[in-house]
Protein backbone atom coordinates (compact mmCIF):
# COMPACT_ATOMS: atom_id res chain seq x y z
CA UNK A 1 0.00 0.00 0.00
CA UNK A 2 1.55 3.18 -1.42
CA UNK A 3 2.23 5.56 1.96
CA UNK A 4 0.21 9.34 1.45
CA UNK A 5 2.59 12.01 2.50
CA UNK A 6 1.12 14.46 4.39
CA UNK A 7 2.08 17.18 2.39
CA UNK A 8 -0.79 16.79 -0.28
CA UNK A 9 -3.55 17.66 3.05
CA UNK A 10 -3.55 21.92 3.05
CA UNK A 11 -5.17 23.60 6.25
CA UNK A 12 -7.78 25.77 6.36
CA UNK A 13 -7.85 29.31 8.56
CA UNK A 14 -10.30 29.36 10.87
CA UNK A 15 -11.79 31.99 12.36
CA UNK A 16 -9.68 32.27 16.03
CA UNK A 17 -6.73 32.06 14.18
CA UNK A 18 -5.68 28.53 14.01
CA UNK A 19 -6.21 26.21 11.39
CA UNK A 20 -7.60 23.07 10.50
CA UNK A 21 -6.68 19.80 7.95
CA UNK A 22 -9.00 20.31 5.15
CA UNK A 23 -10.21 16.27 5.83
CA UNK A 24 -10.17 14.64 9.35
CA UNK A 25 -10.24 10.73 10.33
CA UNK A 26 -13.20 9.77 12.28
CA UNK A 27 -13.77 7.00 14.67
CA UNK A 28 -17.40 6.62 15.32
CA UNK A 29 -18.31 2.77 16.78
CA UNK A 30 -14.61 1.90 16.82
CA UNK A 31 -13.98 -0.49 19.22
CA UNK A 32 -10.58 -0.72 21.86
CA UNK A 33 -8.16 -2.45 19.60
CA UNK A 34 -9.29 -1.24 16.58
CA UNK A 35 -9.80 1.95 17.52
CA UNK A 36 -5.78 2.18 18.48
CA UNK A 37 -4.90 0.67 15.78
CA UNK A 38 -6.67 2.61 12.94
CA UNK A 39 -5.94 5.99 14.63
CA UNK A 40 -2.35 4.54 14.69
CA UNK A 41 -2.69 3.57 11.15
CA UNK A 42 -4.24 6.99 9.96
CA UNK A 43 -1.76 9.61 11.53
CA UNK A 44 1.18 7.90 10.27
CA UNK A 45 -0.43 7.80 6.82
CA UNK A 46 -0.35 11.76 6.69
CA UNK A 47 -4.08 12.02 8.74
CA UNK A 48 -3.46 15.11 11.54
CA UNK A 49 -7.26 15.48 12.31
CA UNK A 50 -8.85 13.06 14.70
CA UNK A 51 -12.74 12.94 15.70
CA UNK A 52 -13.98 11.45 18.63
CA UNK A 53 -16.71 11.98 21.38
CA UNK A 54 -17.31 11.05 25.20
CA UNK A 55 -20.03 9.24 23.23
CA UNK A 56 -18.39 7.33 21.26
CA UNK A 57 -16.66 5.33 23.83
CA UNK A 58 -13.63 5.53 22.75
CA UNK A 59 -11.53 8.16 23.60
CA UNK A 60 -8.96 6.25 25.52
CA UNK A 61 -8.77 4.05 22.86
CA UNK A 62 -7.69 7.34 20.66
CA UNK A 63 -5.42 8.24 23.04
CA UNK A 64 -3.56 5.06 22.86
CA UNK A 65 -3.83 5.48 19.01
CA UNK A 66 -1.79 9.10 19.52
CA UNK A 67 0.53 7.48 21.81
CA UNK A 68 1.63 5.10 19.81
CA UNK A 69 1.69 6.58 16.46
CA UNK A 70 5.07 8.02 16.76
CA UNK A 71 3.78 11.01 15.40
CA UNK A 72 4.38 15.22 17.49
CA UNK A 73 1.37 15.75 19.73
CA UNK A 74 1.60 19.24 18.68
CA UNK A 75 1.09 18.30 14.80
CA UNK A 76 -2.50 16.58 15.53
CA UNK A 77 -5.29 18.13 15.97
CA UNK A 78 -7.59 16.52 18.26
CA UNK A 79 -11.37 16.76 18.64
CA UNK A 80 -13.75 15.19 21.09
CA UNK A 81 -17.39 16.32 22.03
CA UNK A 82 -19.53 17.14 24.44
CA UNK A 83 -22.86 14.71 24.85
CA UNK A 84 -26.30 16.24 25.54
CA UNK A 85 -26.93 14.43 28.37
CA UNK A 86 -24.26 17.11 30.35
CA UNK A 87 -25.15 20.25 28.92
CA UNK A 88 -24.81 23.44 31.71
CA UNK A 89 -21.95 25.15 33.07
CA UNK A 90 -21.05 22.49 35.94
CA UNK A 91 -21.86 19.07 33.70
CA UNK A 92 -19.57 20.79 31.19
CA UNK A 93 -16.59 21.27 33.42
CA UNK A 94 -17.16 17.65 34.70
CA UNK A 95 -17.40 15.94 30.94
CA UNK A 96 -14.15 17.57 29.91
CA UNK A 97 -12.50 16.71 32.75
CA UNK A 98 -13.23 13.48 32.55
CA UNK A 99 -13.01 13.02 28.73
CA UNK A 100 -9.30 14.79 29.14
CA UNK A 101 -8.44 11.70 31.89
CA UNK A 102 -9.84 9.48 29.19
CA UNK A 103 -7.87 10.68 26.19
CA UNK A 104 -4.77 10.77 28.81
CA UNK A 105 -4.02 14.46 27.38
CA UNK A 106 -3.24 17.43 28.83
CA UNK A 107 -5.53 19.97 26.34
CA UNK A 108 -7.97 18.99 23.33
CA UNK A 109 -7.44 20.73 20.21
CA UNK A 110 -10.87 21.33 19.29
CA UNK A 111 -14.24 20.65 21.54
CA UNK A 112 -17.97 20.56 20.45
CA UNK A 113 -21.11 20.84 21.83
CA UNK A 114 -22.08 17.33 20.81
CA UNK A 115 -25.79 18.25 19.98
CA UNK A 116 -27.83 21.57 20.93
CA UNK A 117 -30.21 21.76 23.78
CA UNK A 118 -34.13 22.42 22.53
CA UNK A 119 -37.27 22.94 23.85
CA UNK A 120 -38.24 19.51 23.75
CA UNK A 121 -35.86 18.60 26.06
CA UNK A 122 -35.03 21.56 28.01
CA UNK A 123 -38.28 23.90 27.88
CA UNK A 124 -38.04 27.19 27.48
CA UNK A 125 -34.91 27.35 29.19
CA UNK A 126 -32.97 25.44 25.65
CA UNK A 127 -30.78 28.19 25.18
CA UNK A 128 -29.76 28.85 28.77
CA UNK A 129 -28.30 25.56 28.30
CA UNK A 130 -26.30 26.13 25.05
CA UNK A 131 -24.94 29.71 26.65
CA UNK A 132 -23.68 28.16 29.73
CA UNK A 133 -22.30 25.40 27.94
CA UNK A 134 -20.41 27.54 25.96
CA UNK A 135 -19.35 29.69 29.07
CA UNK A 136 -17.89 26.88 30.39
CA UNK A 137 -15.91 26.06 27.30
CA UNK A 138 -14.59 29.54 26.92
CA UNK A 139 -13.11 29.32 30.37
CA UNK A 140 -11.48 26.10 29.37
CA UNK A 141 -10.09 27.42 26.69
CA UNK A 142 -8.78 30.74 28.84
CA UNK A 143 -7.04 28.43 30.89
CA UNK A 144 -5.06 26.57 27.96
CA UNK A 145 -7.10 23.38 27.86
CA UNK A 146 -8.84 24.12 24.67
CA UNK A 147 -7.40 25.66 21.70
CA UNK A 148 -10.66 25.88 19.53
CA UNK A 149 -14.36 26.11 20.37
CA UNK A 150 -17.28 24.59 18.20
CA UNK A 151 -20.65 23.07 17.73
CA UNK A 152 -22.05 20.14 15.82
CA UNK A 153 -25.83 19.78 14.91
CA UNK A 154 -26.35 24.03 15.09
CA UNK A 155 -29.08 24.58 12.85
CA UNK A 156 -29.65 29.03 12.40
CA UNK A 157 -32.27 28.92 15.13
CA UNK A 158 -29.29 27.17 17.75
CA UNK A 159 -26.46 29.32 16.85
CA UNK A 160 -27.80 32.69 16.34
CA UNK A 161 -28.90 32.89 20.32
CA UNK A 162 -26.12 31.68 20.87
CA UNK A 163 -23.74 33.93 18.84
CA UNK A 164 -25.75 37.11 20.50
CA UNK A 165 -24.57 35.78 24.26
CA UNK A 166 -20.45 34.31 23.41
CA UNK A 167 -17.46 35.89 24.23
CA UNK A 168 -15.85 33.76 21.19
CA UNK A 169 -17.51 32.59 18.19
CA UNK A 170 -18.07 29.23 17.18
CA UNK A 171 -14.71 27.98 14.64
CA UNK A 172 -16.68 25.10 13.87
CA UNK A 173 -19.99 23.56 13.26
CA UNK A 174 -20.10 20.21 12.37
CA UNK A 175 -22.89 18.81 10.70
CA UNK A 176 -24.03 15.83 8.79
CA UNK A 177 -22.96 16.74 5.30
CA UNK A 178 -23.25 14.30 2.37
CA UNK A 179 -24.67 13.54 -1.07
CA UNK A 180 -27.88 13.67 -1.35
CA UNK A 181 -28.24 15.62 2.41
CA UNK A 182 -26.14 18.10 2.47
CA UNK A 183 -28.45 21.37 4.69
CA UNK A 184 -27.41 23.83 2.15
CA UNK A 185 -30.00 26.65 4.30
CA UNK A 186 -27.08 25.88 7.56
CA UNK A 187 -23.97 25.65 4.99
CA UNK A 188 -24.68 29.42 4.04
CA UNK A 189 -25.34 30.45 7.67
CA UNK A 190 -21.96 29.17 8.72
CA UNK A 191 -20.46 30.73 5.42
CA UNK A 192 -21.94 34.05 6.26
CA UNK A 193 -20.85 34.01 10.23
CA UNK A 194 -17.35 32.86 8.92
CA UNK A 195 -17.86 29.21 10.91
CA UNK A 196 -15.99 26.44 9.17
CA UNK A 197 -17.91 23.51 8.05
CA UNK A 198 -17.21 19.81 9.02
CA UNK A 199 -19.41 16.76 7.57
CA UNK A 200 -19.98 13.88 9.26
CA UNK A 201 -21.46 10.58 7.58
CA UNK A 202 -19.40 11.84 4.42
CA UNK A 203 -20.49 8.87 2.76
CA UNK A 204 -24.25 8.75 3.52
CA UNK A 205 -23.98 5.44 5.76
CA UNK A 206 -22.76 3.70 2.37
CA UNK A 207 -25.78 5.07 0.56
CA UNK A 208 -23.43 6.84 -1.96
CA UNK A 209 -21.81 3.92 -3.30
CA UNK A 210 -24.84 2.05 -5.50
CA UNK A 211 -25.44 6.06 -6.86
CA UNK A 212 -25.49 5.71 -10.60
CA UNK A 213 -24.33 9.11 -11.20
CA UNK A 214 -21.18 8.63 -8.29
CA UNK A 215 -20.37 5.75 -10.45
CA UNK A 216 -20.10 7.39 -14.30
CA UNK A 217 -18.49 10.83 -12.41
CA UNK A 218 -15.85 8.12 -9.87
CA UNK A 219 -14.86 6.42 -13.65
CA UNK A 220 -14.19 9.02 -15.63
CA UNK A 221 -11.83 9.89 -13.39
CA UNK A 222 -10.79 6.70 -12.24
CA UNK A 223 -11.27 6.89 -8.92
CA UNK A 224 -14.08 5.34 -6.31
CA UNK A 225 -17.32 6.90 -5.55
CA UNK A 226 -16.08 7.46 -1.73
CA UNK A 227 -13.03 9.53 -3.01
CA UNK A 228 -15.96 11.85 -5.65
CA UNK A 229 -18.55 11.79 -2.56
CA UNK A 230 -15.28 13.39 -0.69
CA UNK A 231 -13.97 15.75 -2.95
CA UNK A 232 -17.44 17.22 -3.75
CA UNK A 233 -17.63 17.77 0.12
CA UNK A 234 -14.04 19.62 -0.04
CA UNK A 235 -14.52 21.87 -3.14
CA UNK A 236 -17.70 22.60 -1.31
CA UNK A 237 -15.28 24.33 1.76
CA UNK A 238 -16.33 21.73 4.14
CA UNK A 239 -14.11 18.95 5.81
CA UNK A 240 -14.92 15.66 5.72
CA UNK A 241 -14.56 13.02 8.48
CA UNK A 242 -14.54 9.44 6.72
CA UNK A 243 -14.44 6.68 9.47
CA UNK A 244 -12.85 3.40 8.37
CA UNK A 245 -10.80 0.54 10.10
CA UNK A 246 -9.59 -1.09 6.76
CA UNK A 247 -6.22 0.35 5.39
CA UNK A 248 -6.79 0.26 2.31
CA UNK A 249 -9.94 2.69 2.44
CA UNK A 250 -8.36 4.75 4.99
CA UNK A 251 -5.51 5.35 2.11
CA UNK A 252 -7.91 5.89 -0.10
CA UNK A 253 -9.93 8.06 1.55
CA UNK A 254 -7.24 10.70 2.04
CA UNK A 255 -6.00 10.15 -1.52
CA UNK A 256 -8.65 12.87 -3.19
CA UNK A 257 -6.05 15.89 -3.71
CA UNK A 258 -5.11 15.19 -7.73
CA UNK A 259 -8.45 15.44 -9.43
CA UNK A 260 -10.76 18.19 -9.33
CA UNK A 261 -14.60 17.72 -10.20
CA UNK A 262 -15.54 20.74 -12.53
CA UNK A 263 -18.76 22.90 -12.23
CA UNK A 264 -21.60 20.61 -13.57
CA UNK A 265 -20.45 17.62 -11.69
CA UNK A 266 -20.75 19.62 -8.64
CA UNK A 267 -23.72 20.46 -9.41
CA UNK A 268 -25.01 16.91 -10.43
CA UNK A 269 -24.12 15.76 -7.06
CA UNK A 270 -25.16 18.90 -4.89
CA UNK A 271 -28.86 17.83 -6.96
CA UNK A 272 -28.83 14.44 -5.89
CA UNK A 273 -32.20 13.38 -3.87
CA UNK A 274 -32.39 12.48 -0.97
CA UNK A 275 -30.38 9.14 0.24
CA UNK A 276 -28.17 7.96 3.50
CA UNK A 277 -30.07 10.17 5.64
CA UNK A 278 -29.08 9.54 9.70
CA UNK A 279 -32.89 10.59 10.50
CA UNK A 280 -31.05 12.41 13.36
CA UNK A 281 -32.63 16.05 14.06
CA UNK A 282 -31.61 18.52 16.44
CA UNK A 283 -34.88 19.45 17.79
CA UNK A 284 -36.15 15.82 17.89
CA UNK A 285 -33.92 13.97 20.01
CA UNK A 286 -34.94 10.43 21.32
CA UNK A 287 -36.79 9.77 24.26
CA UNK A 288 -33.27 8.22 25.60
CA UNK A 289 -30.45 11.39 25.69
């Protein structure tokens, strides 16, 4: 397997003044061992930005993976999340803490607010809980343990109460960002408010790869629908976070930096209906948080 050097991944400005890899690893539902071993795999393989979350499970498993990878702390940039079950000033403080112990770290590189408190689930009081959430994380950053804020799952009507009450704006908003669901309405907001864009489920839960018109675009350039589905989401401005624990895709996933779609396959795919949706809505969460 042919070894991607790093230097073909660029980084992206964001908006506190640090930057970000313009594509990340992800490592949703991996398990202990091969959760070390394909964060292992992926940094020294040119990856330098890692997603987790306290509810994923794994984040000492990812710390392992960092450990062992050979590769500078300070060239990785690593994310983990807060859940919704711990929203609030206090819970906040406590998840970090413990997520920090977990990842066996001394500071995170980039921390989101997992999923946004709403009405349903908090009453009237839903964006008491966002602010304080974020107050929290701005005085985790003021004391060095954070380097960047952000949010995933922000729709307009989450962020813009919550831009009117923060000290520091969002750098981030991750959101689930595909073919064929893509929230172009959120995608501008973010654009506008200068909040970079990540996508997770960059591959529509494996909806994108029986696409016809994936297929015709992935052989004219001889390539594989995953590495079109990703470099439509990166000549789009957002970041994509594949997930995979088989080498080969995890090469192949980063290898999307020598072909460039032009302006009607973009728009072919950006018109895509609807396909690998999660179902997963910020204002409806389960019953279950």
């Amino acid at each position: 397997m042919e070894k991607i050097k790093n230097e073909t991944i660029e980084n992206y400005s964001l908006n506190d003044g640090k930057t970000i890899p313009e594509i990340g690893f992800g490592t949703y539902e991996a398990n202990e061992q091969e959760g070390i071993e394909s964060v292992k795999f992926a940094l020294q393989n040119g990856y330098r930005l890692l997603d987790t979350a306290a509810r994923y499970e794994n984040e000492a498993a990812v710390g392992k993976g960092i450990a062992q990878s050979g590769i500078a702390r300070e060239e990785i940039m690593l994310t983990t999340k807060v859940w919704r079950d711990r929203l609030g000033y206090e819970e906040t403080k406590k998840a970090f803490a413990e997520s920090l112990e977990r990842l066996n770290l001394d500071y995170v590189d980039l921390y989101l607010i997992h999923w946004p408190a709403n009405e349903k689930n908090f009453g009237k009081n839903w964006q008491k809980a966002n602010s304080e959430t974020w107050r929290a994380m701005e005085e985790l950053q003021s004391e060095g343990k954070i380097k960047s804020l952000g949010l995933s799952n922000f729709w307009p009507e989450h962020l813009e109460p919550l831009l009117q009450t923060a000290k520091i704006k969002p750098a981030v908003n991750q959101i689930e960002f595909h073919p064929g669901y893509w929230q172009p309405e959120v995608v501008d907001f973010c654009k506008q408010h200068d909040i970079r864009l990540e996508a997770w489920s960059p591959l529509a839960k494996g909806a994108v790869f029986s696409n016809k018109t994936l297929q015709g675009i992935a052989d004219k350039y001889n390539k594989s629908v995953a590495q079109v589905s990703l470099r439509w989401i990166v000549q789009n401005g957002a970041i994509p976070i594949p997930k995979s624990t088989t080498k080969e895709r995890v090469l192949e996933n980063i290898d999307i930096f020598d072909f460039e779609l032009n302006g009607e396959e973009l728009r072919m795919i950006s018109e895509l209906p609807k396909m690998g949706f999660s179902g997963e809505l910020p204002n409806e969460w389960p019953d279950v948080i």
